[in-house]
N, C-alpha and C. Protein backbone atom coordinates (compact mmCIF):
# COMPACT_ATOMS: atom_id res chain seq x y z
N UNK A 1 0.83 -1.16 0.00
CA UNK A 1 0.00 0.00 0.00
C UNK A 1 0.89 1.24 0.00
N UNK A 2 0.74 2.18 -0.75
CA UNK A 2 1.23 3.18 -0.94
C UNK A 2 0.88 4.25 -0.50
N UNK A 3 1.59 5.33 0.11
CA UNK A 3 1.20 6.64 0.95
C UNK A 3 0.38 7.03 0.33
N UNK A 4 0.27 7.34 -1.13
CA UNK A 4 -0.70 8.02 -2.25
C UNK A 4 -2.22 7.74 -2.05
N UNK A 5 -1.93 5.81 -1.89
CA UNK A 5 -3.40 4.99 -1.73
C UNK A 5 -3.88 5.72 -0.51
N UNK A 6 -2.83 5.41 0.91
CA UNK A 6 -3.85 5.79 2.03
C UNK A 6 -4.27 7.01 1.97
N UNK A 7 -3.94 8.02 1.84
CA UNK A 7 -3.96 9.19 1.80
C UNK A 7 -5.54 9.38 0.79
N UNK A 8 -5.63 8.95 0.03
CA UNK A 8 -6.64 8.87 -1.00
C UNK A 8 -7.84 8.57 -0.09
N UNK A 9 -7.53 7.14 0.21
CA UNK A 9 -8.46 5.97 1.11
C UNK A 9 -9.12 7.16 2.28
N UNK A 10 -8.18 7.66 3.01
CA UNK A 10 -8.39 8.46 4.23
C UNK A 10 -9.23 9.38 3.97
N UNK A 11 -8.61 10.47 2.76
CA UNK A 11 -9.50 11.81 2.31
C UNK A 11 -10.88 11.38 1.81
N UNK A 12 -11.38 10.25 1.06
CA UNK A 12 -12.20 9.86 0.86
C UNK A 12 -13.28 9.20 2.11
N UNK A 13 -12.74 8.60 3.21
CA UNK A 13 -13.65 8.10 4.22
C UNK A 13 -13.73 9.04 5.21
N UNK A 14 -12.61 9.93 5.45
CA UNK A 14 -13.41 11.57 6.01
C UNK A 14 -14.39 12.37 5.58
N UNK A 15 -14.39 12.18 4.07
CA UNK A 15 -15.61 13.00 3.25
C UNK A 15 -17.06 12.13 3.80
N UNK A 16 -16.90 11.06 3.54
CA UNK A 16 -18.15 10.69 3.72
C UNK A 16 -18.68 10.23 5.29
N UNK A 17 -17.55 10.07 6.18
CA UNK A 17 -18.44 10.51 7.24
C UNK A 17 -18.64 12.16 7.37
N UNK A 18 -17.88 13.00 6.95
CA UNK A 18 -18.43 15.13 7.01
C UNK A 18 -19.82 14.53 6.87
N UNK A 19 -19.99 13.85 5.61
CA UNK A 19 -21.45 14.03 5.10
C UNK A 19 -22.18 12.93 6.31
N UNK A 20 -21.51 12.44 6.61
CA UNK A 20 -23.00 11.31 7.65
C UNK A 20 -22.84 12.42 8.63
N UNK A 21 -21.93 13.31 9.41
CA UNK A 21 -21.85 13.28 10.58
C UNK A 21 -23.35 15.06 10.37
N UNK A 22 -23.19 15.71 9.30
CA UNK A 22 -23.82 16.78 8.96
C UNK A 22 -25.34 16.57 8.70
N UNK A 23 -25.26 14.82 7.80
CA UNK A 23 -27.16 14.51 7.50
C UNK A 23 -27.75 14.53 9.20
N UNK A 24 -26.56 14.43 10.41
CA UNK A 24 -27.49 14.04 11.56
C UNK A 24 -27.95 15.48 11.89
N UNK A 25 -27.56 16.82 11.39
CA UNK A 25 -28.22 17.76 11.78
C UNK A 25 -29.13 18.51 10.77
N UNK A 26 -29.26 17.84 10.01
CA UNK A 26 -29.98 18.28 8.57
C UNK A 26 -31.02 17.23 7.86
N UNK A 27 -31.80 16.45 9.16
CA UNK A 27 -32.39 15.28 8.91
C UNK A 27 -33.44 15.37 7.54
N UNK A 28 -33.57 16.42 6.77
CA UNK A 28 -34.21 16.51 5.80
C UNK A 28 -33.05 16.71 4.57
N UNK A 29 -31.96 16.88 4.24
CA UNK A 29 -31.11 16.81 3.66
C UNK A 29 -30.70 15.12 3.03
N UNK A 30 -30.76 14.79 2.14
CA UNK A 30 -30.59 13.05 1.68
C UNK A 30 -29.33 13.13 0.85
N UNK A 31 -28.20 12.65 1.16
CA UNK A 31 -27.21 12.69 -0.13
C UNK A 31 -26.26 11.43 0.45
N UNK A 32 -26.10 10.91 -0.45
CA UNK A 32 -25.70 9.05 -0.54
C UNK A 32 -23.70 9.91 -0.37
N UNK A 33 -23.17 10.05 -0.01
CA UNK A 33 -21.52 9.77 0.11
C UNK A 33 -20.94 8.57 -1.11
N UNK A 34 -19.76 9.37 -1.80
CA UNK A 34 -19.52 7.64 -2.69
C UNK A 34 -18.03 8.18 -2.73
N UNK A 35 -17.10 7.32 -2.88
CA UNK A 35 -15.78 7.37 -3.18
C UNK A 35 -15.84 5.75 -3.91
N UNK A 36 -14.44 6.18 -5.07
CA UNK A 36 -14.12 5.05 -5.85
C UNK A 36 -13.70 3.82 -5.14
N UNK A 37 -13.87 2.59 -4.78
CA UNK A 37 -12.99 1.69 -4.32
C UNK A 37 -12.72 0.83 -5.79
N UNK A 38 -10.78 0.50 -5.73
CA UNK A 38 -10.28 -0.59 -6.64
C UNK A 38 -9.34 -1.61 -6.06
N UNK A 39 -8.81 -2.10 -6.87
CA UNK A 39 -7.96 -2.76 -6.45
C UNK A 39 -7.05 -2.08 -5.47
N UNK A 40 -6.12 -1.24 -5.68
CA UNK A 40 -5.41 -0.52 -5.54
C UNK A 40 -5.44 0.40 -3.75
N UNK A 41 -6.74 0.55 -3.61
CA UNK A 41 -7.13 0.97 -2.14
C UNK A 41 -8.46 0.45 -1.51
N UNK A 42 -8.51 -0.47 -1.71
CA UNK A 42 -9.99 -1.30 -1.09
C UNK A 42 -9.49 -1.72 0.55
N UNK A 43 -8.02 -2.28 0.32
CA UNK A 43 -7.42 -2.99 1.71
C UNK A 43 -7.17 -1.35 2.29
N UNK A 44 -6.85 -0.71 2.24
CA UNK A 44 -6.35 0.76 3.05
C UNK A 44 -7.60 1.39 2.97
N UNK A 45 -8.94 1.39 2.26
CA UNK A 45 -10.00 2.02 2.90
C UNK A 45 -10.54 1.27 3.91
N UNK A 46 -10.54 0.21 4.05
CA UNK A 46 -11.12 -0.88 4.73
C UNK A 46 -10.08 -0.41 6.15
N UNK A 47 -8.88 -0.55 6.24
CA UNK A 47 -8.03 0.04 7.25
C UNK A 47 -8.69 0.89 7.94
N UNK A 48 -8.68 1.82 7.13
CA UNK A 48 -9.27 3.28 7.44
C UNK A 48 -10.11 3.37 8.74
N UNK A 49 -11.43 2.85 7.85
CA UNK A 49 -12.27 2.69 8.66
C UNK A 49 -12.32 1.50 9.98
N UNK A 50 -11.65 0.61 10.24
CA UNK A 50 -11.53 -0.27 10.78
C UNK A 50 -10.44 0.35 12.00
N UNK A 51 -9.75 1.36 11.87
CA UNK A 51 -9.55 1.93 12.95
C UNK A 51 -9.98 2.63 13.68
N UNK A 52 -10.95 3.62 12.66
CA UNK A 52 -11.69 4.34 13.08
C UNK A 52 -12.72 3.70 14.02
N UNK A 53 -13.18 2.53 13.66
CA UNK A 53 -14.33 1.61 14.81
C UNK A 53 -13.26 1.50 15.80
N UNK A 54 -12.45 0.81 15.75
CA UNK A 54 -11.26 0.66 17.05
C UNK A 54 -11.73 1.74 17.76
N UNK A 55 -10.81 3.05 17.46
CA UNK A 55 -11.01 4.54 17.91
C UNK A 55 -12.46 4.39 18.90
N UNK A 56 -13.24 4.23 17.90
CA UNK A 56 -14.49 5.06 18.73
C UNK A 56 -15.08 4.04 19.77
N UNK A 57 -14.89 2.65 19.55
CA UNK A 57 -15.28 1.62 20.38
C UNK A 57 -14.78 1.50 21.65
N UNK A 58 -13.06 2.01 21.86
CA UNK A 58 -12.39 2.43 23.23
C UNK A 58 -13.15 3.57 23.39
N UNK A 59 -13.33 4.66 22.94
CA UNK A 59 -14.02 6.24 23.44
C UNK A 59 -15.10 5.79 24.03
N UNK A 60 -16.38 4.93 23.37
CA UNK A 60 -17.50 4.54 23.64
C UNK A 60 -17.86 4.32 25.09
N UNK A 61 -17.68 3.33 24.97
CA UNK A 61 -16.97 2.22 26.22
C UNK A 61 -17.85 3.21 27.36
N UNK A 62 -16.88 3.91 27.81
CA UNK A 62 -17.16 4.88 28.92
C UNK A 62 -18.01 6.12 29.09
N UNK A 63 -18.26 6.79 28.14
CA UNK A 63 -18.60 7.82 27.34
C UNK A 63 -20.28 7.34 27.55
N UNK A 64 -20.66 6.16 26.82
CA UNK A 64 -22.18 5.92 26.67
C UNK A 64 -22.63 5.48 28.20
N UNK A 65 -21.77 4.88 29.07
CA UNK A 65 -22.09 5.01 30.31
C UNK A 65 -22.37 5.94 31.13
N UNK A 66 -21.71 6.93 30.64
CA UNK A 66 -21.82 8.23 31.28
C UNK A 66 -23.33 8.83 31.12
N UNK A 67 -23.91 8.72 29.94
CA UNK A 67 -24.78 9.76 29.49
C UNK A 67 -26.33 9.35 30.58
N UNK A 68 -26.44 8.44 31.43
CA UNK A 68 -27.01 8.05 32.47
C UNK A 68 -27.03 8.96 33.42
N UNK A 69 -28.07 9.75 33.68
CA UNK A 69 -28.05 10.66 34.80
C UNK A 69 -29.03 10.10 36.33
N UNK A 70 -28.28 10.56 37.71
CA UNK A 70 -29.15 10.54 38.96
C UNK A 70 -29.92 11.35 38.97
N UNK A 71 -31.10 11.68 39.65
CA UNK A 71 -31.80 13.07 39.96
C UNK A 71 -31.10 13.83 40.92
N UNK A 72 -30.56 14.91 40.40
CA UNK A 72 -30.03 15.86 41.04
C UNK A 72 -30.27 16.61 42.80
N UNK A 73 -31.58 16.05 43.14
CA UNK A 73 -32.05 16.00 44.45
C UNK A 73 -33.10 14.76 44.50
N UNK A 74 -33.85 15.38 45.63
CA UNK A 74 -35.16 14.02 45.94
C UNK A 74 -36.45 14.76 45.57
N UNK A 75 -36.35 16.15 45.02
CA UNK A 75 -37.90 16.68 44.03
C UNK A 75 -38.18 15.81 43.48
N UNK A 76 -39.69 16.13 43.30
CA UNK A 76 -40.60 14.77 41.84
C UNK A 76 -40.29 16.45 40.69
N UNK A 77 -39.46 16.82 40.18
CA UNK A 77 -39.03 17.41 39.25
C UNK A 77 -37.98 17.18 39.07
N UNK A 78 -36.94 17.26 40.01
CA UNK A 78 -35.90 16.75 39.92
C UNK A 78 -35.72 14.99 39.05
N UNK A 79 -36.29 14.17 39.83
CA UNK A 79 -36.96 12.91 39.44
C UNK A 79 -36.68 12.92 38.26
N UNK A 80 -37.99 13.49 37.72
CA UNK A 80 -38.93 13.79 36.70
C UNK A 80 -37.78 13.82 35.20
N UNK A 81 -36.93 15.57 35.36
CA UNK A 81 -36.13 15.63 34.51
C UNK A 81 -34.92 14.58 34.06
N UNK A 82 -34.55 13.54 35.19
CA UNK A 82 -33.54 12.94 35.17
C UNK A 82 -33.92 11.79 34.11
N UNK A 83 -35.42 11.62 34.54
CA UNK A 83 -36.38 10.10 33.46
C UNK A 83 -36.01 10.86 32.23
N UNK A 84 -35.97 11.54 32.17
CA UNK A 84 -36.77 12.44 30.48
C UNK A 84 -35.23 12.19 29.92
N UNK A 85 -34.40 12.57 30.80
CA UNK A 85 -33.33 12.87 29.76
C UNK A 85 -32.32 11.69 29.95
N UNK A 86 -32.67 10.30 31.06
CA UNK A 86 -32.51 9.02 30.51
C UNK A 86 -33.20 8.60 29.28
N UNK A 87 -34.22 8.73 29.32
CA UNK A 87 -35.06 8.29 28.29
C UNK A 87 -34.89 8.69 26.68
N UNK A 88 -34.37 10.09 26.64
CA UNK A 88 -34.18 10.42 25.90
C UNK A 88 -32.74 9.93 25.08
N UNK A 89 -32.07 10.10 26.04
CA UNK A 89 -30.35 9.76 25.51
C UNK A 89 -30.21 8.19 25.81
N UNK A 90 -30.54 7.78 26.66
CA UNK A 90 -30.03 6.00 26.65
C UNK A 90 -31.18 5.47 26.18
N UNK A 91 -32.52 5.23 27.20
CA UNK A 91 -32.98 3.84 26.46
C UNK A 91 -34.51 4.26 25.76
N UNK A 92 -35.19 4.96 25.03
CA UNK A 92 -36.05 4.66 24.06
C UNK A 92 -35.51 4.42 22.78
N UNK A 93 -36.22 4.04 21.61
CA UNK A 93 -35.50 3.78 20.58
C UNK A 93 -35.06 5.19 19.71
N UNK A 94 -34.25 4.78 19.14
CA UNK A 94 -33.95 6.41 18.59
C UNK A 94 -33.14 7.11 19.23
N UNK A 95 -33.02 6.25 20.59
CA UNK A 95 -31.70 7.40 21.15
C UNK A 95 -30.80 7.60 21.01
N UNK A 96 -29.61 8.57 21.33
CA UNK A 96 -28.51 9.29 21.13
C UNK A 96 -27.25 7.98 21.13
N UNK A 97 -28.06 7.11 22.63
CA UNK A 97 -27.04 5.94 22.18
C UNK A 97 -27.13 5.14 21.21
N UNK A 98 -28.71 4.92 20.84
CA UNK A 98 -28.95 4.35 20.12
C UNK A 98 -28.56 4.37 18.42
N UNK A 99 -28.46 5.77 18.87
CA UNK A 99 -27.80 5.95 17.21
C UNK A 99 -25.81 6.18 17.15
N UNK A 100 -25.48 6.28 18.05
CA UNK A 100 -24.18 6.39 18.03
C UNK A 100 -23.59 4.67 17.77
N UNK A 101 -24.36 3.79 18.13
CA UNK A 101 -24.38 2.39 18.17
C UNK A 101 -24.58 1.88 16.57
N UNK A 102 -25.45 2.48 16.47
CA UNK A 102 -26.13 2.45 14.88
C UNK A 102 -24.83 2.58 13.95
N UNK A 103 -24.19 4.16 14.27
CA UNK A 103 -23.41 4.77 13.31
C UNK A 103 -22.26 3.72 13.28
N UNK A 104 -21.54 3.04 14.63
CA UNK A 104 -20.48 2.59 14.35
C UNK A 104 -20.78 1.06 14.04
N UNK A 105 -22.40 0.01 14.00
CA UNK A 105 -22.44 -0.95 13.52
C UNK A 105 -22.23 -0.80 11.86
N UNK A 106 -22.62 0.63 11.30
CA UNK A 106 -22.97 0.62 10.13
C UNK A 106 -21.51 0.89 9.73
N UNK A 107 -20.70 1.47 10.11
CA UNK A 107 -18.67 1.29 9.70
C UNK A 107 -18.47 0.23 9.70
N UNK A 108 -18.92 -0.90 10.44
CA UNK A 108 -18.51 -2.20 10.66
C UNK A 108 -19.23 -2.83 9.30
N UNK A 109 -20.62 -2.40 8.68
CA UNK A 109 -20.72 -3.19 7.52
C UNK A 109 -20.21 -2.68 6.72
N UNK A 110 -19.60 -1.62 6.32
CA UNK A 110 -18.75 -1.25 5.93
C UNK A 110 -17.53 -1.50 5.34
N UNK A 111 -16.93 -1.99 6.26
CA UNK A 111 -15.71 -2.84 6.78
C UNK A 111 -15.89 -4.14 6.08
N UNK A 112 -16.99 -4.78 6.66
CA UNK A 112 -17.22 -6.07 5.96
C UNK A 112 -17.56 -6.32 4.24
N UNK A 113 -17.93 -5.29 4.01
CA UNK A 113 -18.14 -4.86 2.63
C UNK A 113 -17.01 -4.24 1.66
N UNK A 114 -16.16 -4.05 1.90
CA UNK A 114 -14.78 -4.19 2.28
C UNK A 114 -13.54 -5.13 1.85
N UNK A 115 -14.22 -5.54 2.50
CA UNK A 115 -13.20 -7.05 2.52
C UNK A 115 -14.07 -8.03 1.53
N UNK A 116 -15.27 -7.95 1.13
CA UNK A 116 -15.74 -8.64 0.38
C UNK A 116 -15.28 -8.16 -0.97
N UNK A 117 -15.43 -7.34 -1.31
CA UNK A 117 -14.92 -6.67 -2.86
C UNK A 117 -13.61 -6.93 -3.02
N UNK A 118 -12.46 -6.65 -1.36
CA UNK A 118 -10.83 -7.03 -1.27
C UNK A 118 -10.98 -8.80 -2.19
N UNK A 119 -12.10 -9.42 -1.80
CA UNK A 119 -11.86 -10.62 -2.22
C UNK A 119 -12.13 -10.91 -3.26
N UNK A 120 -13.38 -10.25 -4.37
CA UNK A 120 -13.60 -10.07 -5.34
C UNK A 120 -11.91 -9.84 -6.37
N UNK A 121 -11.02 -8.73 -5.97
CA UNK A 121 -10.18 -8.24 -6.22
C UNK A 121 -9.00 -9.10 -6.65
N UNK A 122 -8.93 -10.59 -6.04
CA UNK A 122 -8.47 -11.35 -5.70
C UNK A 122 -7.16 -11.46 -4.16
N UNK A 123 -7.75 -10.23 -3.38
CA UNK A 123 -6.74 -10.67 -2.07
C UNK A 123 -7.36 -12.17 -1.43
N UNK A 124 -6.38 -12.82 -1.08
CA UNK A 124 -6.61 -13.85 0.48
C UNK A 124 -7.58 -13.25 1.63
N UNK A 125 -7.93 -14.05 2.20
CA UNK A 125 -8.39 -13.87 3.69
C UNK A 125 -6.91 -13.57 4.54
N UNK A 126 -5.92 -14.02 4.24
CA UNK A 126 -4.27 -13.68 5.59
C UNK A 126 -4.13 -12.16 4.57
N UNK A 127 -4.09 -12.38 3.38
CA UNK A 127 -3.61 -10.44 3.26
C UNK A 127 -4.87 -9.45 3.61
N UNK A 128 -6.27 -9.85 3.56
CA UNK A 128 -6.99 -8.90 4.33
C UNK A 128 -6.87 -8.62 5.43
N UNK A 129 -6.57 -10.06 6.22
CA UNK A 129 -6.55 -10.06 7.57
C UNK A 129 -5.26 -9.26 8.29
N UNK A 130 -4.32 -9.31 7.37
CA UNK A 130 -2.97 -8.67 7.79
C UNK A 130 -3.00 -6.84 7.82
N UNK A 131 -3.65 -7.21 6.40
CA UNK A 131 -3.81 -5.42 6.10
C UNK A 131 -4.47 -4.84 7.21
N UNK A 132 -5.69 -5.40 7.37
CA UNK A 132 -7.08 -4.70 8.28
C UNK A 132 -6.55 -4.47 9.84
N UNK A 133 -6.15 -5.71 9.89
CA UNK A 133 -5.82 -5.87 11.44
C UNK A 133 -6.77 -6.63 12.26
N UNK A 134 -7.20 -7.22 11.15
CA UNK A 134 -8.40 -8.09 11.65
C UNK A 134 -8.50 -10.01 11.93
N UNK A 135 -9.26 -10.29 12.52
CA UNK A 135 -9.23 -12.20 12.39
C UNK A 135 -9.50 -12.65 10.71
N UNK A 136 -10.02 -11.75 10.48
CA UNK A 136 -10.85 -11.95 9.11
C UNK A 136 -12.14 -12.60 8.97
């Protein structure tokens, strides 16, 4: 893999999360993200992103635990606000965790999608697995 490839691979899978990370504040905005994959950078986009899940899966970790709040006293308002904004950020559907979970299962098909075309391409399962950093 060549600096040229990653570099390519990289500028290209930053573009298209700008664009996922921007549709989440522009939920009426629809535009599909595409970069070329070939032979040539399929294993280093696949990298790419496959660290990037690494990355965010250590950040996660602790981070989505956090977003769990106590009631700030023993008021039934106090209470009250603490439900709302559990409810809101951890557990109804649609929530903040719920979609941060979302975003990084959907890198992971990604990833796997990925390595399927790497194989199309004719790499091995040991040079995906080597490249990626993965079991395969």
């Amino acid at each position: 893999m060549t600096d040229a490839t990653h570099s390519g691979a990289l500028a290209a899978v930053t573009a298209n999360a700008r664009m996922a990370a921007n549709s989440l504040h522009h939920p009426t905005a629809t535009s599909a993200g595409q970069f070329l994959i070939n032979h040539d950078n399929v294993l280093a986009a696949a990298k790419v992103i496959q660290t990037q899940i690494d990355s965010l899966q250590g950040r996660l970790r602790g981070a989505l635990s956090e977003l769990t709040i106590a009631a700030p006293g023993e008021d039934d308002v106090s209470h009250q606000v603490a439900k709302e904004w559990n409810d809101r950020l951890v557990q109804q559907p649609g929530s903040y965790r719920e979609r941060v979970l979302e975003y990084v299962d959907s890198l992971q098909d990604l990833v796997d999608q990925l390595q399927e075309s790497a194989k199309t391409y004719g790499y091995t399962e040991g040079e995906i697995s080597s490249a990626i950093g993965t079991r395969g």
